[in-house]
PDB file of N, CA and C in Angstrom:
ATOM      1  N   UNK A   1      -0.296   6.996  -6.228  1.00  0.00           N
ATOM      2  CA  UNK A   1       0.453   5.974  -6.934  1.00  0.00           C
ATOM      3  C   UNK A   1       1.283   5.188  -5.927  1.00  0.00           C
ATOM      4  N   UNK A   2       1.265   3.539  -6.066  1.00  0.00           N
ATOM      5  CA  UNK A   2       2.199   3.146  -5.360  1.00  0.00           C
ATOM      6  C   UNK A   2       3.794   2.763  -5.883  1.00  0.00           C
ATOM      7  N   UNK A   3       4.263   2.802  -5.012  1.00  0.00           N
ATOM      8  CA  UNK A   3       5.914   2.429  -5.298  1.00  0.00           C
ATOM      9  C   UNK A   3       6.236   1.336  -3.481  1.00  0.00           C
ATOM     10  N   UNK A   4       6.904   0.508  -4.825  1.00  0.00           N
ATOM     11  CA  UNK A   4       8.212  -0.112  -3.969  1.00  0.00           C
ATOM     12  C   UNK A   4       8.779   0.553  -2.868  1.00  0.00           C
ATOM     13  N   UNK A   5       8.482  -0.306  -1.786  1.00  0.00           N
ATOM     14  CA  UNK A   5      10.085  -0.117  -0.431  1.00  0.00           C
ATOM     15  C   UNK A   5      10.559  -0.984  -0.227  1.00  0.00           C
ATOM     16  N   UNK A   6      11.583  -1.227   0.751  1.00  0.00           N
ATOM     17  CA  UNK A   6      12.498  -2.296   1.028  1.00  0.00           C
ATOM     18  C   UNK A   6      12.143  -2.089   2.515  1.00  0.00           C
ATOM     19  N   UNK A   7      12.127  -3.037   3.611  1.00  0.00           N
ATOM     20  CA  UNK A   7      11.818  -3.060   4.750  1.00  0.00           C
ATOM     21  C   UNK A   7      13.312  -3.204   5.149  1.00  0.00           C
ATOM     22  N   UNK A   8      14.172  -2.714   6.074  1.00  0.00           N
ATOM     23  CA  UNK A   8      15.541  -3.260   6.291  1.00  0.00           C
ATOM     24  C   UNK A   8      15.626  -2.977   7.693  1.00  0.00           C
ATOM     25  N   UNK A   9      16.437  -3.571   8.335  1.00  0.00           N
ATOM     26  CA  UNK A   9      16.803  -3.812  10.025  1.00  0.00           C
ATOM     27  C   UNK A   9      16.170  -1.998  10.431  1.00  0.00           C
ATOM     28  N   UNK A  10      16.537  -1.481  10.156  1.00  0.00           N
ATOM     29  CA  UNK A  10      16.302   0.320  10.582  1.00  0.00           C
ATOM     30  C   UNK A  10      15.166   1.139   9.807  1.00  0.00           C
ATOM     31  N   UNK A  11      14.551   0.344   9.772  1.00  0.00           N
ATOM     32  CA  UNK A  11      13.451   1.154   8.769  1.00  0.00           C
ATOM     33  C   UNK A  11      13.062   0.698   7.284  1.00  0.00           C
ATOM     34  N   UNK A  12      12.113   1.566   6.739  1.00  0.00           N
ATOM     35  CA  UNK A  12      11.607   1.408   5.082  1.00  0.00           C
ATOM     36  C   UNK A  12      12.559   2.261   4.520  1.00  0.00           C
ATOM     37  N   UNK A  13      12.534   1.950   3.360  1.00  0.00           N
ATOM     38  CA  UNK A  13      13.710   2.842   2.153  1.00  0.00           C
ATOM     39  C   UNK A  13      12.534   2.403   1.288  1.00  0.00           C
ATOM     40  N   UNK A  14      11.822   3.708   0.270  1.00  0.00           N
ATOM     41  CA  UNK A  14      11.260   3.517  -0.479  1.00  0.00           C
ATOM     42  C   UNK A  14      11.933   3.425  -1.844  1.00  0.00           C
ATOM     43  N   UNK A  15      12.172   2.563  -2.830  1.00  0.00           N
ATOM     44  CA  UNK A  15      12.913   2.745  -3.817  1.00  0.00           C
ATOM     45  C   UNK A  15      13.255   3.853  -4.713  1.00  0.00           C
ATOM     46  N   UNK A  16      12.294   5.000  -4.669  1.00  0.00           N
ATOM     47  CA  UNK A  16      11.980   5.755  -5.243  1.00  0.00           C
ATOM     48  C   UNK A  16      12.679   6.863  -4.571  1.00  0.00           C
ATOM     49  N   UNK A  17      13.168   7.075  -3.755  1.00  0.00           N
ATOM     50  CA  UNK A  17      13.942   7.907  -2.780  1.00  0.00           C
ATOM     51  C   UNK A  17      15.278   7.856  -2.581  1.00  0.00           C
ATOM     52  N   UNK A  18      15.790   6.273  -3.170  1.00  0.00           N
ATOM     53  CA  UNK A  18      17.207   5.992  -3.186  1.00  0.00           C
ATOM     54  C   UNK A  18      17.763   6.939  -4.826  1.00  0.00           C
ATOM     55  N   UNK A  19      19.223   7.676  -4.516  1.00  0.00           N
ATOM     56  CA  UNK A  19      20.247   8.106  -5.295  1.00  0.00           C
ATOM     57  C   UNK A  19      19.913   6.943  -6.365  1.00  0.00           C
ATOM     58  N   UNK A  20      20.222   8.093  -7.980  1.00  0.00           N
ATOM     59  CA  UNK A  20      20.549   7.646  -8.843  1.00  0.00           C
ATOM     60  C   UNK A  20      21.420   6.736  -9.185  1.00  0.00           C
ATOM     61  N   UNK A  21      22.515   6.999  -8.093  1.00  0.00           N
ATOM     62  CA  UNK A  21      23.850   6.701  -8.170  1.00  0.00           C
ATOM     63  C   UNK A  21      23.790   5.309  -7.797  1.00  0.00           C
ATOM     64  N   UNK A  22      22.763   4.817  -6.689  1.00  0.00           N
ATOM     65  CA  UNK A  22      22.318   3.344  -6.177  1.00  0.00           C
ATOM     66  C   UNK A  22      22.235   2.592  -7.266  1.00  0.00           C
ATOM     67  N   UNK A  23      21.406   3.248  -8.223  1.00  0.00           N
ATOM     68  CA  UNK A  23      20.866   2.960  -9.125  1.00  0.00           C
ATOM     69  C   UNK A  23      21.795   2.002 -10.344  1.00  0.00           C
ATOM     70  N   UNK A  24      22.564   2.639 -10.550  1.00  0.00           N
ATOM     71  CA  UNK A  24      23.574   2.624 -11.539  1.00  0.00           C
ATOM     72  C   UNK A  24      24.977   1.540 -10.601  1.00  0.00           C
ATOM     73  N   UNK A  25      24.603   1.664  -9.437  1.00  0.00           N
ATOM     74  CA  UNK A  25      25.729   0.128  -8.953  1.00  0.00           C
ATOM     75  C   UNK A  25      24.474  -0.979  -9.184  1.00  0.00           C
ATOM     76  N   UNK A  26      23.327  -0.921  -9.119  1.00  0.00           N
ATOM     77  CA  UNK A  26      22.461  -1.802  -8.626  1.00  0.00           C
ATOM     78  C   UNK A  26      22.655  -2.651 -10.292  1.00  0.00           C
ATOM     79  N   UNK A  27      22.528  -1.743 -11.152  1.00  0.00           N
ATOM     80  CA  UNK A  27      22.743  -2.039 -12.807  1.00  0.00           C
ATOM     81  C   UNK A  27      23.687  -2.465 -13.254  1.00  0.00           C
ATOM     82  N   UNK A  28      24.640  -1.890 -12.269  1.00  0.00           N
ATOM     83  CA  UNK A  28      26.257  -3.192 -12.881  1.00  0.00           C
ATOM     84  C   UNK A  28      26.308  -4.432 -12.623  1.00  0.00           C
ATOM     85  N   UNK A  29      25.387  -4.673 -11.356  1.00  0.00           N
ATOM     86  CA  UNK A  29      26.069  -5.791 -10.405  1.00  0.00           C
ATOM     87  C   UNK A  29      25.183  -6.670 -10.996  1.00  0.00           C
ATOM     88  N   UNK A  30      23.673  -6.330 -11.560  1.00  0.00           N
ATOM     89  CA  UNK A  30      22.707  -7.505 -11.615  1.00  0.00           C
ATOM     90  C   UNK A  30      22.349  -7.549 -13.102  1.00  0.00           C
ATOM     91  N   UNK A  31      22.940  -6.286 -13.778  1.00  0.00           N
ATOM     92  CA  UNK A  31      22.592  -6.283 -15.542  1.00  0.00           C
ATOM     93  C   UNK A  31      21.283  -6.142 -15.647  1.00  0.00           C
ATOM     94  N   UNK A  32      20.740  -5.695 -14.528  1.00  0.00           N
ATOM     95  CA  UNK A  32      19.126  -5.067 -15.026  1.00  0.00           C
ATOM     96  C   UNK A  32      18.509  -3.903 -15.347  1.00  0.00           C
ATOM     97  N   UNK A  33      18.153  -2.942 -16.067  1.00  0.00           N
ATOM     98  CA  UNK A  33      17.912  -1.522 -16.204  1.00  0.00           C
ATOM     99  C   UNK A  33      17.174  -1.372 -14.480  1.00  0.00           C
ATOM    100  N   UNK A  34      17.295  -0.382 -14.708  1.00  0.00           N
ATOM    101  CA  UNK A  34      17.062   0.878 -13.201  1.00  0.00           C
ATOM    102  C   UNK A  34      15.547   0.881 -12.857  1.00  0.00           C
ATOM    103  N   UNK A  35      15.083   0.677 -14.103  1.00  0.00           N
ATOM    104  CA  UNK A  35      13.514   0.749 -14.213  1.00  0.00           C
ATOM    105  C   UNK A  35      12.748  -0.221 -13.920  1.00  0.00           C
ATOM    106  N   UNK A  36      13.424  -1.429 -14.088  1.00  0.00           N
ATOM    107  CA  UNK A  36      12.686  -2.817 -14.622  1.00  0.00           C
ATOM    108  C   UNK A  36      12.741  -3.175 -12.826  1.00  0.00           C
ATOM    109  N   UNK A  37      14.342  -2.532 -12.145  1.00  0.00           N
ATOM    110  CA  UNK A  37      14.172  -3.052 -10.674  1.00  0.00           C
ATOM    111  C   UNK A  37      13.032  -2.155  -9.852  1.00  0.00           C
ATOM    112  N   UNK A  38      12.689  -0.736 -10.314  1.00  0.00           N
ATOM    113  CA  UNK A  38      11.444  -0.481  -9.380  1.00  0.00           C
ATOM    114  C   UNK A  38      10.545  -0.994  -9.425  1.00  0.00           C
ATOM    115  N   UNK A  39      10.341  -1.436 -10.613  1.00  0.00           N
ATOM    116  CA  UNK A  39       8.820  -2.319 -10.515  1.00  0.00           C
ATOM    117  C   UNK A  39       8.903  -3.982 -10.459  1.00  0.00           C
ATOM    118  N   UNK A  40       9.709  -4.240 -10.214  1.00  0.00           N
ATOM    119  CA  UNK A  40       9.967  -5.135  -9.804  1.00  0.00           C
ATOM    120  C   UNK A  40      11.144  -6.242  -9.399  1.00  0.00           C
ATOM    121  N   UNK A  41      11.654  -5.432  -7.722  1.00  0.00           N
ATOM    122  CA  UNK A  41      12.990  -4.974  -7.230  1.00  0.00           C
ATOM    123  C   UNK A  41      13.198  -6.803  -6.502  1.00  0.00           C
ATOM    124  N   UNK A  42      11.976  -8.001  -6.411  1.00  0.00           N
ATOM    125  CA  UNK A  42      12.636  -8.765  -6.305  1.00  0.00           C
ATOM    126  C   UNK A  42      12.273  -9.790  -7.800  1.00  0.00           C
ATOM    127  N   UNK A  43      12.633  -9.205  -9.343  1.00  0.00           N
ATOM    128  CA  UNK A  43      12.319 -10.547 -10.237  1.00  0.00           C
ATOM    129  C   UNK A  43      13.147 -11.601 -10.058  1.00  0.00           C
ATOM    130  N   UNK A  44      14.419 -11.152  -9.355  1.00  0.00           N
ATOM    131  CA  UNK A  44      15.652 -12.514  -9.705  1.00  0.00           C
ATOM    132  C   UNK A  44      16.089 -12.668  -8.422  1.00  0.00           C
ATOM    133  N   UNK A  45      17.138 -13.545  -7.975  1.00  0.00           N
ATOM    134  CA  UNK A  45      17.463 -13.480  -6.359  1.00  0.00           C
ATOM    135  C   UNK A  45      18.366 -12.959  -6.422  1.00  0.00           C
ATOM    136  N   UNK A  46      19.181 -12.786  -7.489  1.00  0.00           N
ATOM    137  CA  UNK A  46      20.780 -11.515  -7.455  1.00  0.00           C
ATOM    138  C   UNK A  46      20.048 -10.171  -7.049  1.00  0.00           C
ATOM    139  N   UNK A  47      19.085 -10.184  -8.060  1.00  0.00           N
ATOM    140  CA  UNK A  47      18.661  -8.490  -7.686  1.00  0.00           C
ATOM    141  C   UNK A  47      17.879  -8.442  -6.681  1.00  0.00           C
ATOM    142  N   UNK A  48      17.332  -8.826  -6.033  1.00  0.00           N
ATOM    143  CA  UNK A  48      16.759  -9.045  -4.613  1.00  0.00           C
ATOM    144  C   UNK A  48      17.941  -9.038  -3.685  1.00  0.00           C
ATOM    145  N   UNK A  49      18.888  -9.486  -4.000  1.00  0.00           N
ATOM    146  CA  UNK A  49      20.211  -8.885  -2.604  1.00  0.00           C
ATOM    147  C   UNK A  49      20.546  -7.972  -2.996  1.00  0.00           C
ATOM    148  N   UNK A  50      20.975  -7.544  -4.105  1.00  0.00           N
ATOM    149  CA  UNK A  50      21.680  -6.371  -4.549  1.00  0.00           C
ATOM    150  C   UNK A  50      20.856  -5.078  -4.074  1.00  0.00           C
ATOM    151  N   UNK A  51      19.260  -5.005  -4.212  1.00  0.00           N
ATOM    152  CA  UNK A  51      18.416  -4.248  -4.045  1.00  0.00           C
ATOM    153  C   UNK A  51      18.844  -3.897  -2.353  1.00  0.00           C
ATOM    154  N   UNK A  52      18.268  -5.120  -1.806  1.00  0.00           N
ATOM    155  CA  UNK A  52      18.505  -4.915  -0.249  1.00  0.00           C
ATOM    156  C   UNK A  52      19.731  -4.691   0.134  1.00  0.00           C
ATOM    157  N   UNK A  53      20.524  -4.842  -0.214  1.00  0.00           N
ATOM    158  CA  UNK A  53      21.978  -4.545   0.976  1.00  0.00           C
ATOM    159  C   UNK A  53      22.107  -3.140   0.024  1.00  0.00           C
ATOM    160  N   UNK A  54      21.895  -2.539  -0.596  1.00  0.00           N
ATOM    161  CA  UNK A  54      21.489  -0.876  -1.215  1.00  0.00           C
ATOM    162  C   UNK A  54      20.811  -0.505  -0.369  1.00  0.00           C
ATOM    163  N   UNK A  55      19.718  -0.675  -0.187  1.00  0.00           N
ATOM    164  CA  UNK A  55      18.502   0.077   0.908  1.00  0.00           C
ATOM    165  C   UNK A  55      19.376  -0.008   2.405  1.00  0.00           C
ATOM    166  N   UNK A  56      19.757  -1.258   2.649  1.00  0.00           N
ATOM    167  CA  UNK A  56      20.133  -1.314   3.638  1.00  0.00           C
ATOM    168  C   UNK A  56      21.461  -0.139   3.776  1.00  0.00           C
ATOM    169  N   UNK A  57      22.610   0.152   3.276  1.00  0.00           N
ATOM    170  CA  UNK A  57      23.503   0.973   3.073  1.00  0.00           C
ATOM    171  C   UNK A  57      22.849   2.284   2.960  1.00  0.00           C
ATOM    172  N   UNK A  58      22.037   2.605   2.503  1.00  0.00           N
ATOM    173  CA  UNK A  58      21.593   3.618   2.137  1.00  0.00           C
ATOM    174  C   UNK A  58      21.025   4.573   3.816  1.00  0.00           C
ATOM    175  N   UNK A  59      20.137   3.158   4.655  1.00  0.00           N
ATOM    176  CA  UNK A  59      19.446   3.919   5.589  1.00  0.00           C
ATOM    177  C   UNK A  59      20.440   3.616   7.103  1.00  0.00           C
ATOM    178  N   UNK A  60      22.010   3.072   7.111  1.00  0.00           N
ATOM    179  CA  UNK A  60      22.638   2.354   7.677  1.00  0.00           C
ATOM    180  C   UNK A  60      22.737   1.242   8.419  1.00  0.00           C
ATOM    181  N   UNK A  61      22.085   0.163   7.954  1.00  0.00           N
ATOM    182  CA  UNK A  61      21.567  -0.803   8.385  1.00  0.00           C
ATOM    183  C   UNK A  61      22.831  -1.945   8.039  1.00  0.00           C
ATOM    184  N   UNK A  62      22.593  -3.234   8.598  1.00  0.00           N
ATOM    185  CA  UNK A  62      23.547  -4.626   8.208  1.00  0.00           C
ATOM    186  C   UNK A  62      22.484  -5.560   7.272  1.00  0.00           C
ATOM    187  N   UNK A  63      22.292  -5.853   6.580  1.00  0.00           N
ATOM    188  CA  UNK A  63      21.538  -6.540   6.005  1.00  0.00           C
ATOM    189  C   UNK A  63      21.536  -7.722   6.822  1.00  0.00           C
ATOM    190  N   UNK A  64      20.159  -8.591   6.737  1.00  0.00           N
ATOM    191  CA  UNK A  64      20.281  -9.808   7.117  1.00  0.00           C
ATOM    192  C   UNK A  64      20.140 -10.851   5.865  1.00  0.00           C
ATOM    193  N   UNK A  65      20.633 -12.147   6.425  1.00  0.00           N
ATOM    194  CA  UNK A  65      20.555 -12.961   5.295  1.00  0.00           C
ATOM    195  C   UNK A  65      19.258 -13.555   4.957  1.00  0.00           C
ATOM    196  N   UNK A  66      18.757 -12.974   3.350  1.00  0.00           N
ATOM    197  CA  UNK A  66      17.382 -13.366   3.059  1.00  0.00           C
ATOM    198  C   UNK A  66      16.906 -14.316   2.757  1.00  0.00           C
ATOM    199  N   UNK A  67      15.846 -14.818   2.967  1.00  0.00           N
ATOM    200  CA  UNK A  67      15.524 -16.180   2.386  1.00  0.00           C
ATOM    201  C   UNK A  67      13.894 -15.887   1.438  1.00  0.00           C
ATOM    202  N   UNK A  68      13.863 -17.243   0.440  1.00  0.00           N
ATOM    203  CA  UNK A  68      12.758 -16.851  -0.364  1.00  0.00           C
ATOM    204  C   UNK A  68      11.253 -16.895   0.425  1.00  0.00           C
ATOM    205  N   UNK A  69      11.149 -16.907   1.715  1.00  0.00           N
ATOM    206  CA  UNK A  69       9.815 -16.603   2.668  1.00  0.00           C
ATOM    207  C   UNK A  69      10.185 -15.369   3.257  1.00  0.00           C
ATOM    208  N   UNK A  70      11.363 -14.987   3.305  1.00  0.00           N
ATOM    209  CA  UNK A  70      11.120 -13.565   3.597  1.00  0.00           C
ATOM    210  C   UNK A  70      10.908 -12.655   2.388  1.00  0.00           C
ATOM    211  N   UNK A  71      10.780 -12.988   1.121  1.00  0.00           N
ATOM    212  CA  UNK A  71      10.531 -11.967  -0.072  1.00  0.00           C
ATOM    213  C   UNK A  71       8.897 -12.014   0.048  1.00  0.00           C
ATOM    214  N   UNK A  72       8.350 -13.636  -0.129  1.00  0.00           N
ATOM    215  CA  UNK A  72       7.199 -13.671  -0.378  1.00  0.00           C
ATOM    216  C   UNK A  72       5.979 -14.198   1.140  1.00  0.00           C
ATOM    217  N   UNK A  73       6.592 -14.045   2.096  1.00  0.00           N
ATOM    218  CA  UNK A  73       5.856 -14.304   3.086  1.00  0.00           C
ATOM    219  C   UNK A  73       4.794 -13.312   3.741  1.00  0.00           C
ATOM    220  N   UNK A  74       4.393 -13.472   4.908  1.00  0.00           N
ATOM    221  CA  UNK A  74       3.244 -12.625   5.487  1.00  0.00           C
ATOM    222  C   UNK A  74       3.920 -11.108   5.796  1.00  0.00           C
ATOM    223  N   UNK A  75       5.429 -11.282   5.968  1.00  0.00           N
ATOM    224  CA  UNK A  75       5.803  -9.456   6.162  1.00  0.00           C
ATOM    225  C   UNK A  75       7.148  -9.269   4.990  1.00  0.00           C
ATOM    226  N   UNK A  76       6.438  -9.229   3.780  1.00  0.00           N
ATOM    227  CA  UNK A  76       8.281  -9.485   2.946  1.00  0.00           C
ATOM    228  C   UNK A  76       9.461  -8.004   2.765  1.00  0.00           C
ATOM    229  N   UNK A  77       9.917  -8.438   2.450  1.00  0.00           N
ATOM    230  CA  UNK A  77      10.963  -7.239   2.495  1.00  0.00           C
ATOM    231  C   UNK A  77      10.370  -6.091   2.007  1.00  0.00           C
ATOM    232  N   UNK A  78      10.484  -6.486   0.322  1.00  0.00           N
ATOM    233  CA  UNK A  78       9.804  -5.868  -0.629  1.00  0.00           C
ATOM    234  C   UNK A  78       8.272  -5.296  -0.687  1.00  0.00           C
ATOM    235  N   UNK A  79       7.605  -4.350   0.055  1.00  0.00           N
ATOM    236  CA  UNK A  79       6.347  -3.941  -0.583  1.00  0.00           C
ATOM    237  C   UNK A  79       5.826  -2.842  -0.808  1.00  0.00           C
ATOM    238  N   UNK A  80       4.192  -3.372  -1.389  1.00  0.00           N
ATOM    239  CA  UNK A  80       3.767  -1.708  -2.035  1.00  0.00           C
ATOM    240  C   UNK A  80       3.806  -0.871  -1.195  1.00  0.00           C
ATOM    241  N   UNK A  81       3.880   0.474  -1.092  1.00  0.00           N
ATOM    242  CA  UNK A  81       3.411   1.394  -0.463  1.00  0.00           C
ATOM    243  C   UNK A  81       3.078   3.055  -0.976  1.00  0.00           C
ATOM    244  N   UNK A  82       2.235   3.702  -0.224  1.00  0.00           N
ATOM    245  CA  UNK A  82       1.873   4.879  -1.392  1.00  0.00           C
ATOM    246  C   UNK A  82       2.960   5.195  -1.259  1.00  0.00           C
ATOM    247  N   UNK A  83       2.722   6.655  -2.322  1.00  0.00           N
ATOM    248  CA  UNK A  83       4.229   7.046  -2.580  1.00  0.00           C
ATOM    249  C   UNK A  83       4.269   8.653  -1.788  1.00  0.00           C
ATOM    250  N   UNK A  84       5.003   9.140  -1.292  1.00  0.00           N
ATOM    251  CA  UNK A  84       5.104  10.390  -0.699  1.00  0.00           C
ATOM    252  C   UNK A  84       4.705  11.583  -1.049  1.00  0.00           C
ATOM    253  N   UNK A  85       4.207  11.387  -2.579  1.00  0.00           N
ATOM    254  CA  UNK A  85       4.386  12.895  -3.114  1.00  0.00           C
ATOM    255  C   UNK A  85       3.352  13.524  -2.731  1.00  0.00           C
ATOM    256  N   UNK A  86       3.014  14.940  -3.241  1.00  0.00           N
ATOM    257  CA  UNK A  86       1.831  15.469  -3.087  1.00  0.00           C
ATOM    258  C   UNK A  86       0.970  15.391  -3.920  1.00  0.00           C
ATOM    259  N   UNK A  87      -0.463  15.360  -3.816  1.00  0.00           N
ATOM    260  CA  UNK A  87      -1.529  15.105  -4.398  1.00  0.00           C
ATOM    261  C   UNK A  87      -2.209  16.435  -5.421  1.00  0.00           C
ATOM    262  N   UNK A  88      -1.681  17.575  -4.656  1.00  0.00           N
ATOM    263  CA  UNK A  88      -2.208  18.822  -5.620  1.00  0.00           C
ATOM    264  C   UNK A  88      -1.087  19.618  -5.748  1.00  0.00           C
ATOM    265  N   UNK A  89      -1.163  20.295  -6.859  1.00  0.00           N
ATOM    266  CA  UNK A  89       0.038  21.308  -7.280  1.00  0.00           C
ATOM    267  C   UNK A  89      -1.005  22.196  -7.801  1.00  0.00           C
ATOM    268  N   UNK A  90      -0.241  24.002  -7.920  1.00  0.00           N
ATOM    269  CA  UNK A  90      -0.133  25.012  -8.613  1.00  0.00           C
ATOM    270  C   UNK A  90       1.006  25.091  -9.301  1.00  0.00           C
ATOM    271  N   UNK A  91       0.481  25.433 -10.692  1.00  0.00           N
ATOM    272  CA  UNK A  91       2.032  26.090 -11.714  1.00  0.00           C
ATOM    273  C   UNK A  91       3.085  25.168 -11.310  1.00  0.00           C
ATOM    274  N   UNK A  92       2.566  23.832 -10.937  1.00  0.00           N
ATOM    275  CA  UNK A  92       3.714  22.526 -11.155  1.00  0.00           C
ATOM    276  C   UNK A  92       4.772  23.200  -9.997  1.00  0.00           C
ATOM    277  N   UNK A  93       4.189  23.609  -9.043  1.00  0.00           N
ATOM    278  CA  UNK A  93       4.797  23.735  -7.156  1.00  0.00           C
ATOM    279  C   UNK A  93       4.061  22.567  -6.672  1.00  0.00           C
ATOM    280  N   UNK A  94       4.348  21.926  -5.592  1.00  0.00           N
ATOM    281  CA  UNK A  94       3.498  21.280  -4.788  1.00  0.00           C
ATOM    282  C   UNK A  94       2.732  22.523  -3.873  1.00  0.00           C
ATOM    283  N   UNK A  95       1.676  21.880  -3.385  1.00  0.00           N
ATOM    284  CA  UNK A  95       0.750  23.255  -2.879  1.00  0.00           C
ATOM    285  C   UNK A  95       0.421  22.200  -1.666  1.00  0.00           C
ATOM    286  N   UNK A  96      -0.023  22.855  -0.319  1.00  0.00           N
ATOM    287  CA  UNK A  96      -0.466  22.523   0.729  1.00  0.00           C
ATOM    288  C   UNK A  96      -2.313  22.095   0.426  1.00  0.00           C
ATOM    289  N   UNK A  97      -2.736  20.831   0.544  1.00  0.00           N
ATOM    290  CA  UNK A  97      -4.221  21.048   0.424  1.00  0.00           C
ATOM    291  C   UNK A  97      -4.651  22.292   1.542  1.00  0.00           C
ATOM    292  N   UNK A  98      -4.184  22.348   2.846  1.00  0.00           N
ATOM    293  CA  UNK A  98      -4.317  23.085   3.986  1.00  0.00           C
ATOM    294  C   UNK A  98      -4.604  24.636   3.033  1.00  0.00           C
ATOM    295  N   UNK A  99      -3.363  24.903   2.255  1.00  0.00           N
ATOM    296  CA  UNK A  99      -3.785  26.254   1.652  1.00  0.00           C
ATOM    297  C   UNK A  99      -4.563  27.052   0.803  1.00  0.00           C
ATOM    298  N   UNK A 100      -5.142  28.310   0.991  1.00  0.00           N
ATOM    299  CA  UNK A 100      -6.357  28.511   0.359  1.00  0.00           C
ATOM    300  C   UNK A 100      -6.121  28.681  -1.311  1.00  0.00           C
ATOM    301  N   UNK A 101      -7.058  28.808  -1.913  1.00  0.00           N
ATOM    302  CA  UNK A 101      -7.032  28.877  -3.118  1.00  0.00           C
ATOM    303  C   UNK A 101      -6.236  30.287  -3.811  1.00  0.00           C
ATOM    304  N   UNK A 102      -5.746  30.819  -4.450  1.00  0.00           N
ATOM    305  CA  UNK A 102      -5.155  31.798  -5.037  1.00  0.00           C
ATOM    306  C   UNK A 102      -5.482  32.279  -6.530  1.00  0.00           C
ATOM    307  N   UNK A 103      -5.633  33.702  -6.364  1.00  0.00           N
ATOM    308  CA  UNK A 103      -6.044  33.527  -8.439  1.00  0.00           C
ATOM    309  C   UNK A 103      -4.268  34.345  -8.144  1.00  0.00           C
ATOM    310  N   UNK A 104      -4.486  34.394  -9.970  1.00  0.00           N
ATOM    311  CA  UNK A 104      -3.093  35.454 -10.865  1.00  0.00           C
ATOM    312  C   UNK A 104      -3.292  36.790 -10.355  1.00  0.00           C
ATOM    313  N   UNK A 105      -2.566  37.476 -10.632  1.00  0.00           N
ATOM    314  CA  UNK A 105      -2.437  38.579 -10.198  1.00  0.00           C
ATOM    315  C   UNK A 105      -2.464  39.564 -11.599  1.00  0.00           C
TER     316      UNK A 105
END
């Protein structure tokens, strides 16, 4: 599955990795549910700064000042990328593909 990152001076911040707590300033400041910004973290240009100078804080970065070719240009802030998790589980653990198979005991 893919998810949202934010590209910022020091690295990717995948949205999905940022505190709840981001979450819930990101929702005061721009009046958008929490949800509506992962999937789509630049719809407005408030929430497109608000998003980024979050990511940016988050991974300690200075934000730079954005412009609308850096959202939608050849490297934009905002993009897809897979998402980290793991692909196979046991009994709802993540499991190593590397590891062998196991029965019950």
């Amino acid at each position: 599955m893919a998810t949202f990152a934010v590209n910022t001076p020091k690295g990717q911040v995948r949205l999905m990795d940022l505190p709840l707590d981001s979450f819930a300033i990101i929702e005061e400041e721009t009046g958008q549910r929490w949800v509506d910004v992962i999937v789509a973290p630049a719809a407005s240009a408030k929430g497109a700064l608000v998003v980024y100078r979050i990511a940016c804080e988050h991974i300690g970065a200075t934000p730079e000042k954005l412009t609308p070719q850096m959202l939608v240009g050849d490297s934009p802030i905002f993009e897809m990328v897979e998402d980290d998790l793991p692909e196979v589980y046991e009994g709802g653990v993540p499991k190593s593909e590397d590891d062998p198979e196991t029965t019950g005991s």
